[in-house]
N, C-alpha and C. Protein backbone atom coordinates (compact mmCIF):
# COMPACT_ATOMS: atom_id res chain seq x y z
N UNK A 1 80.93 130.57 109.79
CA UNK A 1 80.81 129.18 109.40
C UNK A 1 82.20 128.64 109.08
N UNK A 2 82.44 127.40 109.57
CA UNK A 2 83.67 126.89 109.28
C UNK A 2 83.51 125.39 108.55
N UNK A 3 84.26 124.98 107.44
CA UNK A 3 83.71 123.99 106.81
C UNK A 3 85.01 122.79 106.79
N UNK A 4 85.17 121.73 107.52
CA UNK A 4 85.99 121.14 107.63
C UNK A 4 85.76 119.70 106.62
N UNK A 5 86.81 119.45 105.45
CA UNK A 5 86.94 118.17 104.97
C UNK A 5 88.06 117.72 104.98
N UNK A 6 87.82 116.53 105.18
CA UNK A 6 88.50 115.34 105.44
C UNK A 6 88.68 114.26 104.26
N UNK A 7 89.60 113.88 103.79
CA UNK A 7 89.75 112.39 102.79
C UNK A 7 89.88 111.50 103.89
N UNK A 8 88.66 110.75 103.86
CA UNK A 8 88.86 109.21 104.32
C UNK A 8 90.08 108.78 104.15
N UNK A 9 90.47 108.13 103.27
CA UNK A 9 91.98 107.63 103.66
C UNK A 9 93.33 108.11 104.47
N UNK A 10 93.02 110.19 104.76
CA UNK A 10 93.70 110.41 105.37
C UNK A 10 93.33 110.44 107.02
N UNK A 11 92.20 109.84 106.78
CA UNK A 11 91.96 109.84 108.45
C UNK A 11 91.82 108.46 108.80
N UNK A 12 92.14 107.44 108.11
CA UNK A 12 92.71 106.20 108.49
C UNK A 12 94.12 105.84 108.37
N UNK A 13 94.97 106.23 107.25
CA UNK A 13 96.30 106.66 107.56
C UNK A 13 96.73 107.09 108.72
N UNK A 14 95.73 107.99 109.63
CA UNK A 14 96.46 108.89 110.40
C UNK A 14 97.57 109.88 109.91
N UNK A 15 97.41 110.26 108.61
CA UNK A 15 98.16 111.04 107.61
C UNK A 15 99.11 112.52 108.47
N UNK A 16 99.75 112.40 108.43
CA UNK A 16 100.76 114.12 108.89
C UNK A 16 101.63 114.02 107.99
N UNK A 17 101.38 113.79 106.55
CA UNK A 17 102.18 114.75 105.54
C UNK A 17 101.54 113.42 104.49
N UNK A 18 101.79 114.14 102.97
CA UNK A 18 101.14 113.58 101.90
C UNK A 18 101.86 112.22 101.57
N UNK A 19 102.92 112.50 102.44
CA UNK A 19 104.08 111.05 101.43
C UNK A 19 103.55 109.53 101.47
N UNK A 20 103.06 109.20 102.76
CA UNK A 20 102.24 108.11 102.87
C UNK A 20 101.25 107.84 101.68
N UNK A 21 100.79 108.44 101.72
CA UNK A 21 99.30 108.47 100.64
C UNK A 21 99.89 108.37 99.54
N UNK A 22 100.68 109.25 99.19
CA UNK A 22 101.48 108.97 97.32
C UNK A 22 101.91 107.89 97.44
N UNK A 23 102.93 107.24 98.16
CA UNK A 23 103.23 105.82 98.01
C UNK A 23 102.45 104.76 97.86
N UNK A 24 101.49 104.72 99.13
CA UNK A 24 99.90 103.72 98.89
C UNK A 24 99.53 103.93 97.64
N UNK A 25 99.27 104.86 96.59
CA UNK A 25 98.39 105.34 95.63
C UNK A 25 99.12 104.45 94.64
N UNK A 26 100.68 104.42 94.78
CA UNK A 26 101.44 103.93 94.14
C UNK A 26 101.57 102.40 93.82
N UNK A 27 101.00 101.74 95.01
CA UNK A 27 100.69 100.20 94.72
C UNK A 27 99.89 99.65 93.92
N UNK A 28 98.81 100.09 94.01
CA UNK A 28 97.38 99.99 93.31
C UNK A 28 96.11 101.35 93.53
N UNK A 29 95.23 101.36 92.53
CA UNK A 29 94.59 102.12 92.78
C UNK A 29 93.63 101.92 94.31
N UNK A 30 92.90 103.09 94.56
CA UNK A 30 92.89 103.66 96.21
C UNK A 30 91.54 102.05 96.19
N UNK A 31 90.32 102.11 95.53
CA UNK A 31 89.34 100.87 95.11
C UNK A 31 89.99 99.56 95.73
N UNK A 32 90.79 99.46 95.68
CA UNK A 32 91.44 98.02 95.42
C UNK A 32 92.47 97.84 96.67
N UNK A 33 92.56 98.83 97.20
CA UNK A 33 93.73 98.10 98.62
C UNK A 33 92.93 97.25 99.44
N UNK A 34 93.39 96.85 100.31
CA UNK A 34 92.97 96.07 101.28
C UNK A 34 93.44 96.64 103.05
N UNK A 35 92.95 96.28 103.76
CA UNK A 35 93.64 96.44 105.19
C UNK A 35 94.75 96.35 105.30
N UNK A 36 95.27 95.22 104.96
CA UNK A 36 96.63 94.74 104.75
C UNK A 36 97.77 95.14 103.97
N UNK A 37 97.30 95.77 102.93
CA UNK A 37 97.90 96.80 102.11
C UNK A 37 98.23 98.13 102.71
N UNK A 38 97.46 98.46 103.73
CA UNK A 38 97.47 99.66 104.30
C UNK A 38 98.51 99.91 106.08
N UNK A 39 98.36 98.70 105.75
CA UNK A 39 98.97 98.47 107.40
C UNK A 39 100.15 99.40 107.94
N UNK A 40 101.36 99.48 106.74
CA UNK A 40 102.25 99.74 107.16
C UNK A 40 102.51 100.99 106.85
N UNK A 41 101.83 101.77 106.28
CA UNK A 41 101.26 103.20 105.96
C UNK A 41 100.88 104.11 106.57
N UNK A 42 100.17 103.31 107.93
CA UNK A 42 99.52 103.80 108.94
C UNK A 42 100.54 105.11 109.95
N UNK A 43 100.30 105.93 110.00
CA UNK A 43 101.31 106.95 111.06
C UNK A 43 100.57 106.46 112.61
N UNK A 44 101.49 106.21 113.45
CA UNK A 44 101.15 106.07 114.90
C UNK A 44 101.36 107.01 115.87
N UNK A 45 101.73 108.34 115.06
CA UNK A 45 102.07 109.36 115.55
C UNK A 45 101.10 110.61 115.94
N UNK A 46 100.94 112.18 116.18
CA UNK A 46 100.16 112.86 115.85
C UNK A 46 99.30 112.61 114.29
N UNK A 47 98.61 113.20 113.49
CA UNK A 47 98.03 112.92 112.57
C UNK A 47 96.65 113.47 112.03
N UNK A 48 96.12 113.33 111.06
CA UNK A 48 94.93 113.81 110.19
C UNK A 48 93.86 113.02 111.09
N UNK A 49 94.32 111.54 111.32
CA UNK A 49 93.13 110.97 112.51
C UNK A 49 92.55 111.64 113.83
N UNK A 50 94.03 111.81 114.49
CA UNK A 50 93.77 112.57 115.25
C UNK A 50 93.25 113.52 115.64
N UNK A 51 93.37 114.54 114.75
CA UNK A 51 92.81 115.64 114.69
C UNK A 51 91.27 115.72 114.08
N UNK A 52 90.87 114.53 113.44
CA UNK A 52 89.61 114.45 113.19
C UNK A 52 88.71 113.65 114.75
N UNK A 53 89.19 113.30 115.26
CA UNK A 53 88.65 112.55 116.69
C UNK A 53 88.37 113.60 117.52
N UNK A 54 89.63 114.25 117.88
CA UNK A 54 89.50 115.68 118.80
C UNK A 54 88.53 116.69 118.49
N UNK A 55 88.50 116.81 117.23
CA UNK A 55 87.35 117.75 116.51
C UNK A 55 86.14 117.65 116.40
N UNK A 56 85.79 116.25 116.32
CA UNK A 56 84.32 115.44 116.61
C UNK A 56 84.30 115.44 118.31
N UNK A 57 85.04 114.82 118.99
CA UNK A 57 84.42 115.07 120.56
C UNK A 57 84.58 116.30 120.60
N UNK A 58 85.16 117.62 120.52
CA UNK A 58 84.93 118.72 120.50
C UNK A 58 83.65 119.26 120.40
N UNK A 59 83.29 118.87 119.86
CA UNK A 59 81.96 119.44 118.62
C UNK A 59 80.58 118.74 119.68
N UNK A 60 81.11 117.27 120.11
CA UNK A 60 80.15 116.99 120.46
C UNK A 60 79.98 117.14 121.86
N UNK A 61 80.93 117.30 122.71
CA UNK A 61 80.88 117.91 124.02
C UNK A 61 80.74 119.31 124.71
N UNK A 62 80.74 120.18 123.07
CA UNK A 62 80.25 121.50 123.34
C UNK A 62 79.37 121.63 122.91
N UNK A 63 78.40 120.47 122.16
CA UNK A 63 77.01 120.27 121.48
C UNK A 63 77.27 121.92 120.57
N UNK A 64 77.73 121.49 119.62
CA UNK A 64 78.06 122.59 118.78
C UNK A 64 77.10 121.84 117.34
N UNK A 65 76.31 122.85 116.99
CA UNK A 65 75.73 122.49 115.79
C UNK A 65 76.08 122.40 114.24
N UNK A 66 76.20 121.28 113.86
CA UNK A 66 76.64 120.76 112.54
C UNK A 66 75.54 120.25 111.45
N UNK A 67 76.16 120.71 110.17
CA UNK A 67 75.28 120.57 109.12
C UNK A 67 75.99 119.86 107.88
N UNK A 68 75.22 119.49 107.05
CA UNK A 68 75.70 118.96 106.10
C UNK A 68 75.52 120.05 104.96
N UNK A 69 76.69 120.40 104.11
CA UNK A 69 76.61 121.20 103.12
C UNK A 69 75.17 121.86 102.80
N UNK A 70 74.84 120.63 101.93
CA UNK A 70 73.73 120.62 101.50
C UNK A 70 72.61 120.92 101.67
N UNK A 71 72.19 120.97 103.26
CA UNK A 71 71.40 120.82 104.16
C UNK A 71 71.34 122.40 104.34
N UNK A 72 72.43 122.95 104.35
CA UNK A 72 72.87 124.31 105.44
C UNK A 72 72.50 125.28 103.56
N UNK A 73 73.00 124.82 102.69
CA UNK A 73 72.77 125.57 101.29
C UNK A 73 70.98 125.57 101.55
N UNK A 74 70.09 124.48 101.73
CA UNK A 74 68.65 124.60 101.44
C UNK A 74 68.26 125.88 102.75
N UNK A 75 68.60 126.24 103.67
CA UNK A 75 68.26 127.06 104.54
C UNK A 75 68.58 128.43 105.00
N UNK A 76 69.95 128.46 103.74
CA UNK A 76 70.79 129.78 103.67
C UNK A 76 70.54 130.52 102.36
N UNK A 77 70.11 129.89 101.37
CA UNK A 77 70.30 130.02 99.95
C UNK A 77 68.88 131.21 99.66
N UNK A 78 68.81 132.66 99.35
CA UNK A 78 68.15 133.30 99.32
C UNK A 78 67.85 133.67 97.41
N UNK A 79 66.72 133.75 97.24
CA UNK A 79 66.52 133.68 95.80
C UNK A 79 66.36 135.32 95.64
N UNK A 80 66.57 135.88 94.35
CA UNK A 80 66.48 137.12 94.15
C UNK A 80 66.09 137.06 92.85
C-alpha cells in the first residue's frame, strides 16, 4: 500500500521547494488569500502540481484501485 498526500496549496502553487509557501504564509493567513494574492507564487516550472496530475492519470489509465483512508481502515482493521 502506498499512501500519497498532498497540501492543496502545494498543488496549486505548483510548489518544488517550500520557499514559495513560507512567503505566501507570510502575507496573510492561508483562509484569507485570494487568487490574486497567489498569482505570483505560482511555479511554472516542474512541481508538486505536476506531479500530482501525472499520478492521477497514472492511476487512472492503469485503472489502479484507490481508497480513501478511512474507507481502506473499515475493511483492513481486524479486531482481536
Amino acid at each position: 500500500m502506498k499512501i500519497f498526500n498532498f497540501h492543496p496549496t502545494f498543488i496549486y502553487l505548483n510548489s518544488n521547494t517550500i520557499d514559495n509557501y513560507e512567503n505566501l504564509k507570510k502575507l496573510k493567513p492561508l483562509n484569507e488569500l485570494t487568487e490574486l494574492d497567489m498569482i505570483g507564487y505560482i511555479n511554472h516550472g516542474i512541481g508538486a502540481g505536476n506531479f500530482f496530475n501525472s499520478l492521477t492519470t497514472f492511476i487512472k489509465l492503469k485503472q489502479k484501485e484507490t481508497y480513501f483512508i478511512r474507507d481502506y481502515c473499515k475493511l483492513n482493521i481486524v479486531e482481536t
